[in-house]
C-alpha atoms as a PDB file:
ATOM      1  CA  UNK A   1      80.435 102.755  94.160  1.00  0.00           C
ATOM      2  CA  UNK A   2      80.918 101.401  90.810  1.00  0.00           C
ATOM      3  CA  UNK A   3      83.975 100.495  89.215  1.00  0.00           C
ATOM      4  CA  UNK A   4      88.069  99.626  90.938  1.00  0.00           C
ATOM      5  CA  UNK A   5      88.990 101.977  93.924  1.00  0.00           C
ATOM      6  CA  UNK A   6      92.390 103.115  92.711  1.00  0.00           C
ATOM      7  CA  UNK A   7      95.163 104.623  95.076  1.00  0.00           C
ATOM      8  CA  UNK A   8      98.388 106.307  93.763  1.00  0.00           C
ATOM      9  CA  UNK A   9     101.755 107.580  95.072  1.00  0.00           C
ATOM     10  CA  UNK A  10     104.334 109.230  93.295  1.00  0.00           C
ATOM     11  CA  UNK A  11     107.911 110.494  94.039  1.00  0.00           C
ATOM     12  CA  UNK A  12     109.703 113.591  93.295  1.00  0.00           C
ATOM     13  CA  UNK A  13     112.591 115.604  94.662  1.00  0.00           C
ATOM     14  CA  UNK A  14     110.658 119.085  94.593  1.00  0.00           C
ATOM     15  CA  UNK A  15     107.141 119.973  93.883  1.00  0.00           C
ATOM     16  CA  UNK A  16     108.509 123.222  92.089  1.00  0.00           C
ATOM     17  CA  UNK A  17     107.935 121.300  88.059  1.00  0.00           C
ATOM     18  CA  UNK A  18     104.349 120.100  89.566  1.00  0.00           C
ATOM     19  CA  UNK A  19     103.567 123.739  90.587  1.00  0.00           C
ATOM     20  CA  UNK A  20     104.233 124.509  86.469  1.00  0.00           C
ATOM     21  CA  UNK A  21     102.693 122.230  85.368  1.00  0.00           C
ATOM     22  CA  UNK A  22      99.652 123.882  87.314  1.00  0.00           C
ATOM     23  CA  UNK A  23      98.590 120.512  88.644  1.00  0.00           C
ATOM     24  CA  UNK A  24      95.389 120.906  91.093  1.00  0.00           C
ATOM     25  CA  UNK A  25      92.767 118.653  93.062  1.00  0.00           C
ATOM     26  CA  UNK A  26      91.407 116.178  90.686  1.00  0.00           C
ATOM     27  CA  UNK A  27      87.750 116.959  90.655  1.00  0.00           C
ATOM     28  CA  UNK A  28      88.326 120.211  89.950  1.00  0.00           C
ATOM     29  CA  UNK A  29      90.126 119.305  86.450  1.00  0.00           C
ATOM     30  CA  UNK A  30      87.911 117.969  82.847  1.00  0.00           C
ATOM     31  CA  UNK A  31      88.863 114.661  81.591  1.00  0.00           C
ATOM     32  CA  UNK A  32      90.961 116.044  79.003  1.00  0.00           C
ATOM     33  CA  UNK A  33      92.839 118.252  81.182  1.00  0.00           C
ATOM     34  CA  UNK A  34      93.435 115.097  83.654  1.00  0.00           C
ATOM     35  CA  UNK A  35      94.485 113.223  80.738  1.00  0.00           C
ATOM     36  CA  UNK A  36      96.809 115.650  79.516  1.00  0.00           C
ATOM     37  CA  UNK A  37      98.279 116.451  82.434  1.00  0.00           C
ATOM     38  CA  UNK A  38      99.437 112.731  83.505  1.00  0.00           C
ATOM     39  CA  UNK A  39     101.554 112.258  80.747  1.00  0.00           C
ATOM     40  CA  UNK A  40     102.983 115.727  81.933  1.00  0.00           C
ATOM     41  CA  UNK A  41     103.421 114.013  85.434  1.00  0.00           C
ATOM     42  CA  UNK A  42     104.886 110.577  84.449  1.00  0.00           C
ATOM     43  CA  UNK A  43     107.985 112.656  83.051  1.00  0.00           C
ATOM     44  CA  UNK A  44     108.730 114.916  85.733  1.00  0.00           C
ATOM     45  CA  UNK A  45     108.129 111.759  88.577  1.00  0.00           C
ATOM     46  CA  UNK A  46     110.797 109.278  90.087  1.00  0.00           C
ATOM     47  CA  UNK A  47     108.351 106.732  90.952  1.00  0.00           C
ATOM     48  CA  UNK A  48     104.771 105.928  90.209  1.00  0.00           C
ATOM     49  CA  UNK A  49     102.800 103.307  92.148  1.00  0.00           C
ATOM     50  CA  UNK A  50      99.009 102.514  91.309  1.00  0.00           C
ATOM     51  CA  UNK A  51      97.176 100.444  93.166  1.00  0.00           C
ATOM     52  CA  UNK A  52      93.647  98.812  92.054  1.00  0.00           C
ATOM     53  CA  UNK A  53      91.045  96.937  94.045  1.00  0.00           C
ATOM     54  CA  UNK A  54      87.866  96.004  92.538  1.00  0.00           C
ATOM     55  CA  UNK A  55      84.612  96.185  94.165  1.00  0.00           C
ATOM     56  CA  UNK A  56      84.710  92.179  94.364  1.00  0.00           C
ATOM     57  CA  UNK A  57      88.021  92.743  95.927  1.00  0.00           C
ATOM     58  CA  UNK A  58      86.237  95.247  98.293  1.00  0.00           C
ATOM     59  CA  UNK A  59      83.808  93.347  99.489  1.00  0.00           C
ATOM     60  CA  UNK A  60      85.640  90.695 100.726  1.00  0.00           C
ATOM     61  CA  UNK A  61      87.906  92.593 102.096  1.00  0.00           C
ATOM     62  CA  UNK A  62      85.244  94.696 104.109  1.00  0.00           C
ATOM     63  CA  UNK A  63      84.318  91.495 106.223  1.00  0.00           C
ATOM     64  CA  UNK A  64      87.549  91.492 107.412  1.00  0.00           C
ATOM     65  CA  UNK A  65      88.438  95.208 108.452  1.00  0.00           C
ATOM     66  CA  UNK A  66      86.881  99.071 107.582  1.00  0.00           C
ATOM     67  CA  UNK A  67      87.442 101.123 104.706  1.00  0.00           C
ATOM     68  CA  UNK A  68      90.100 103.061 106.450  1.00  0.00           C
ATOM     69  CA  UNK A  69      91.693 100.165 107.659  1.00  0.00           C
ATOM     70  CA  UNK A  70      92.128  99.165 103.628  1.00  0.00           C
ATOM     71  CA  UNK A  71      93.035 102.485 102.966  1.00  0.00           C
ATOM     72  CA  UNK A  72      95.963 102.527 105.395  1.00  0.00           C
ATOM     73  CA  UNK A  73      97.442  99.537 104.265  1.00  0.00           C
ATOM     74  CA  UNK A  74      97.165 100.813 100.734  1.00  0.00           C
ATOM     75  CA  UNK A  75      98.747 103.785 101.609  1.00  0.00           C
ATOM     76  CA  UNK A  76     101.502 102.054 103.604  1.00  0.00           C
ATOM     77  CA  UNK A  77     102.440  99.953 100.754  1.00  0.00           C
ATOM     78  CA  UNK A  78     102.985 102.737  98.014  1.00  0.00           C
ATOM     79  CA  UNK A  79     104.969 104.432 100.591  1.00  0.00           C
ATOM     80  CA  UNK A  80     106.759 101.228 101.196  1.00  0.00           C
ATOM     81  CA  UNK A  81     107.986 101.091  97.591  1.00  0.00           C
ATOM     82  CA  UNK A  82     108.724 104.941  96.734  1.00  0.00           C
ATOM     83  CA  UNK A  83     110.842 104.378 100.375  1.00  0.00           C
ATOM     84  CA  UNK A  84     110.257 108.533 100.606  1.00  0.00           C
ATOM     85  CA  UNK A  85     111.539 110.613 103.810  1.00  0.00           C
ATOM     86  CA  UNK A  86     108.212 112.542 103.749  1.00  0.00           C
ATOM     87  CA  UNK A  87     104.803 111.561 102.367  1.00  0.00           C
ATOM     88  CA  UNK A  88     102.128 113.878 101.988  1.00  0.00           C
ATOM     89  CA  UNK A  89      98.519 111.381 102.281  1.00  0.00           C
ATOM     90  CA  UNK A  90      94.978 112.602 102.058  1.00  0.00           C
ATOM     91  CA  UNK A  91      93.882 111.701 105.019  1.00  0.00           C
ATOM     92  CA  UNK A  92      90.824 109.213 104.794  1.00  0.00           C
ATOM     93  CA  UNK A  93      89.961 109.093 108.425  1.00  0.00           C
ATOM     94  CA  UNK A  94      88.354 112.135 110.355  1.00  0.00           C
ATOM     95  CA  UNK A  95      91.234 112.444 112.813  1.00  0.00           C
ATOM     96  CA  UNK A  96      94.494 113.092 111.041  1.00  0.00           C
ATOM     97  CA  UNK A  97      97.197 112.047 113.294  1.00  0.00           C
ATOM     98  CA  UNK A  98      95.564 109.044 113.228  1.00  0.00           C
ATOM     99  CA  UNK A  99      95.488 108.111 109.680  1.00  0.00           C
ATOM    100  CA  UNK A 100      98.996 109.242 110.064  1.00  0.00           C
ATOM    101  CA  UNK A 101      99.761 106.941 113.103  1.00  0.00           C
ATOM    102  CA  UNK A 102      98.377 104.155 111.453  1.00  0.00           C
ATOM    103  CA  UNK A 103     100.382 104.141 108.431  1.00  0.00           C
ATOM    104  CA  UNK A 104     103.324 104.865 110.167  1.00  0.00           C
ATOM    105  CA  UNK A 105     102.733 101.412 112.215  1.00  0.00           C
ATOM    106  CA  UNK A 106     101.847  99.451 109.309  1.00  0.00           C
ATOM    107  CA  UNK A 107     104.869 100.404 107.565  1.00  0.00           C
ATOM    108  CA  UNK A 108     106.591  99.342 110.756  1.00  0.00           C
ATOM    109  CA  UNK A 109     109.709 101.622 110.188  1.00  0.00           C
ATOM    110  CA  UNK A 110     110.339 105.307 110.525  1.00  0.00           C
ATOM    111  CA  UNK A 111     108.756 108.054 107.962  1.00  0.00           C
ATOM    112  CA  UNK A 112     107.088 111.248 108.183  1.00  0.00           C
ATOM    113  CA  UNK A 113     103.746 111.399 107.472  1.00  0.00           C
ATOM    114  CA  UNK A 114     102.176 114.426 106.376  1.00  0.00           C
ATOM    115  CA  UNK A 115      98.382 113.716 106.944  1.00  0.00           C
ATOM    116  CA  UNK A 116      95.643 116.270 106.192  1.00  0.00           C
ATOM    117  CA  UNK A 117      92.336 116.207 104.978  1.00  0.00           C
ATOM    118  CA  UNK A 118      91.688 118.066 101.479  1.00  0.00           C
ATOM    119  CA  UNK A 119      95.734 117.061 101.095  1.00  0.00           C
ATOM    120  CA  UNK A 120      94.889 117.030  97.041  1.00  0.00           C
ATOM    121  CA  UNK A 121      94.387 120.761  97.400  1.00  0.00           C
ATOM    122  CA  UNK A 122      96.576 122.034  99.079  1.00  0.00           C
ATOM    123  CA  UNK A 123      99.907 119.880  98.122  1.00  0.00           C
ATOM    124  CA  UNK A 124     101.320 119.897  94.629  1.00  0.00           C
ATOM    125  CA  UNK A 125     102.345 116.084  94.874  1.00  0.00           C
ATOM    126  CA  UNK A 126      99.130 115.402  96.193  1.00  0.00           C
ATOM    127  CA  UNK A 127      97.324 116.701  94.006  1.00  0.00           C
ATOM    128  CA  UNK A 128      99.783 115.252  90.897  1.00  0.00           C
ATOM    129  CA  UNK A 129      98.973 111.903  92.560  1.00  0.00           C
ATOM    130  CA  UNK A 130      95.117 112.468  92.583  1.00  0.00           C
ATOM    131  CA  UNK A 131      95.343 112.784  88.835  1.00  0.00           C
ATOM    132  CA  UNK A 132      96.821 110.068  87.956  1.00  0.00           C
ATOM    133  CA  UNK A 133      94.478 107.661  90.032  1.00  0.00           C
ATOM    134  CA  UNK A 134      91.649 109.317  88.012  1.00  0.00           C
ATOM    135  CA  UNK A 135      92.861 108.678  84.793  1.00  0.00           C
ATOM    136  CA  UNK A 136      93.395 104.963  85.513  1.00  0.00           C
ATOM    137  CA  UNK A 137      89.499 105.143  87.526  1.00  0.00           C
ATOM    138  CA  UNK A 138      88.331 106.851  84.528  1.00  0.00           C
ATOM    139  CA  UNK A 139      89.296 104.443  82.097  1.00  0.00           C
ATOM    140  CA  UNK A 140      88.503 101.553  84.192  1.00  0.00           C
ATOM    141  CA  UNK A 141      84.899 102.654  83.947  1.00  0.00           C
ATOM    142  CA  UNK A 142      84.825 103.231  80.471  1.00  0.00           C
ATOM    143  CA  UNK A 143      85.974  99.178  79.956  1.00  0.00           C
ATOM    144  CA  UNK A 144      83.260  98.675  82.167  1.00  0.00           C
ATOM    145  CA  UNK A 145      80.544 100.507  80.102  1.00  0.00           C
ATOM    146  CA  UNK A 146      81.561  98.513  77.139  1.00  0.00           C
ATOM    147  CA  UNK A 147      81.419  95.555  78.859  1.00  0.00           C
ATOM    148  CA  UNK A 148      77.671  96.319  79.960  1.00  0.00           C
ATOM    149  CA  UNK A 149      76.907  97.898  77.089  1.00  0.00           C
ATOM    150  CA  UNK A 150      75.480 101.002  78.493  1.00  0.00           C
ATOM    151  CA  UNK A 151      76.759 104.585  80.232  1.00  0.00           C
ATOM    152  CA  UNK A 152      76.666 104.096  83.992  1.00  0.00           C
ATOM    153  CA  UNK A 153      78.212 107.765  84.739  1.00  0.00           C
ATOM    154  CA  UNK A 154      81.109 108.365  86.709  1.00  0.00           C
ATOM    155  CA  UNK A 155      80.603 105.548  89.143  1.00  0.00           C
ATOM    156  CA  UNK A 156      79.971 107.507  92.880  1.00  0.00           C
ATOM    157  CA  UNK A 157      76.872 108.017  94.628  1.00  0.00           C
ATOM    158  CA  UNK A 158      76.782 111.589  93.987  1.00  0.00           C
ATOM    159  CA  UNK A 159      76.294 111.098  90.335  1.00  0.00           C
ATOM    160  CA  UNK A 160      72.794 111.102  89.586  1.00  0.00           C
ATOM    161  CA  UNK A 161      73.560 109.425  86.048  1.00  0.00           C
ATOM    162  CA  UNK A 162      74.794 106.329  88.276  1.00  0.00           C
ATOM    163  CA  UNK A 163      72.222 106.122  90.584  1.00  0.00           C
ATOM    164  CA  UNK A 164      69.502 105.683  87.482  1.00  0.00           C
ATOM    165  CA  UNK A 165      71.581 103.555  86.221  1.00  0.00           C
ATOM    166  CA  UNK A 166      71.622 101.451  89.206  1.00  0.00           C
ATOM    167  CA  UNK A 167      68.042 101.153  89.935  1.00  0.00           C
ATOM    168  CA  UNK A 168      67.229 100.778  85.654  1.00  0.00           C
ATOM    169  CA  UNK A 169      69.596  97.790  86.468  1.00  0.00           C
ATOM    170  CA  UNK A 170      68.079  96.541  89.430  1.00  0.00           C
ATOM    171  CA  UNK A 171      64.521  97.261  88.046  1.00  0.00           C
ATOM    172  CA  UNK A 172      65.004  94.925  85.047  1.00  0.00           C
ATOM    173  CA  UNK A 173      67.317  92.431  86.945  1.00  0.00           C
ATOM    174  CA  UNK A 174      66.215  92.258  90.353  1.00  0.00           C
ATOM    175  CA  UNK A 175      70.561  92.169  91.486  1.00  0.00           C
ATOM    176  CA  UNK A 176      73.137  94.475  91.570  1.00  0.00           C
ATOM    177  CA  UNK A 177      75.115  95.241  88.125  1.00  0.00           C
ATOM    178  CA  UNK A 178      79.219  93.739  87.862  1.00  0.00           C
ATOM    179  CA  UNK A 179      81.758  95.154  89.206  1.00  0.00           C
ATOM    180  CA  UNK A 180      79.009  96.955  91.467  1.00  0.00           C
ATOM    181  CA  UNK A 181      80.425  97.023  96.039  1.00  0.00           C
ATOM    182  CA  UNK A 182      77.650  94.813  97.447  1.00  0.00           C
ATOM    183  CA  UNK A 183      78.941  96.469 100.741  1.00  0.00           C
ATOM    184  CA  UNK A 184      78.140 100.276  99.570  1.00  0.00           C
ATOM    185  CA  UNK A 185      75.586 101.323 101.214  1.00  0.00           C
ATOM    186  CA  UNK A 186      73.690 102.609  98.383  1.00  0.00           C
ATOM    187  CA  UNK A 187      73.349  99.251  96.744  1.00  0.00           C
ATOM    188  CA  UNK A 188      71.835  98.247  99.868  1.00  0.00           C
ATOM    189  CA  UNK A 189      69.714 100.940  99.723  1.00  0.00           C
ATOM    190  CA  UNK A 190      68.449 100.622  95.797  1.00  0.00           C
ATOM    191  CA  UNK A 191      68.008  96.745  96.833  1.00  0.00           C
ATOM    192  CA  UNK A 192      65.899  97.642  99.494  1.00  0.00           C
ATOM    193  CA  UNK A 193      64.019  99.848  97.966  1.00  0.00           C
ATOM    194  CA  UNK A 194      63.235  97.440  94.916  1.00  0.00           C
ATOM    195  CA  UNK A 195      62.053  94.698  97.696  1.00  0.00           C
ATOM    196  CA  UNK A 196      59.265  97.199  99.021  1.00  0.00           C
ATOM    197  CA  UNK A 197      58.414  97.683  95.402  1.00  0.00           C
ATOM    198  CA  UNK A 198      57.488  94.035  95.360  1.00  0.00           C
ATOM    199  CA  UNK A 199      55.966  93.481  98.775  1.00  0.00           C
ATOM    200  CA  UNK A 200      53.706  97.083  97.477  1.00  0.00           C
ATOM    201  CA  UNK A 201      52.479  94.489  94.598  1.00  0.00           C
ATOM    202  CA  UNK A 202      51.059  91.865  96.473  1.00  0.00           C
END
């Protein structure tokens, strides 16, 4: 993946104004009605806590635990500083109740956690929450472009506009673009790929 990974919690009494606002799962939203819609969430919200890791960030942090290890301590410290009763998480690990379980110990004191894959569509503060990360991914990616000088798509693997990016980068570089996770295994992939290239010229 390209670009920061970007986590966000927010807090509010009752989902009721979120269900108005007709927030949904992220992906299923355009930019502009993302955009729109999290300045519509910032005013009905208590709290709002982003957090940001960049794929140097990533990287490093990868030699010391998984993804979903990174994820749970995220997710523990958002819910840490909203202090809610109940938090509803998308759960990033295949088993639930363990994501759960493993928030719930790093946070070391009692909540409910409310773990469930697909949690983005199915609760309203999820969902709310999903949008907001977006935004801030979005426009992280769009500093990066002008910093490159060049559109490199959305940033995931399943964007084909990325993935010719990548290997138009690699091709003329022989290395991975900035703010590019050396520990994705697609960059691994496009780098290997552009090493049998070479050997296939000798």
């Amino acid at each position: 993946m390209m670009g920061p990974l970007v986590i966000c919690g927010i807090s509010i009494e009752k989902d009721d104004l979120l269900r108005k606002l007709g927030v949904k799962d992220s992906k299923k939203l355009s930019r502009t009605q993302r955009e729109d819609l999290s300045e519509k969430i910032a005013r009905v919200t208590s709290g709002i806590e982003i957090v940001e890791i960049t794929a140097s960030e990533i990287d490093i942090l990868r030699e010391e635990m998984t993804l979903n290890k990174l994820e749970v301590k995220v997710f523990a410290s958002i819910i840490k500083k909203l202090a809610p009763q109940t938090a509803y998480v998308d759960a990033a690990d295949v088993d639930e109740k363990r994501f759960a379980d493993d928030i719930i110990q790093e946070i070391g004191s009692p909540v409910e956690i409310i773990s469930r894959h697909k949690a983005d569509d199915t609760y309203p503060v999820v969902s709310a929450a999903s949008i907001l990360a977006k935004v801030r991914r979005d426009e992280q990616v769009r500093r990066i472009e002008e910093e490159i000088g060049e559109p490199i798509g959305s940033g995931y693997t399943s964007d084909p506009n990325t993935i010719r990016f990548l290997e138009s980068w690699i091709e003329r570089y022989d290395r991975l673009p900035p703010h590019t996770r050396k520990s994705w295994d697609t960059s691994n992939r496009l780098l290997s790929m552009k090493a049998v290239k070479k050997l296939d010229l000798y």
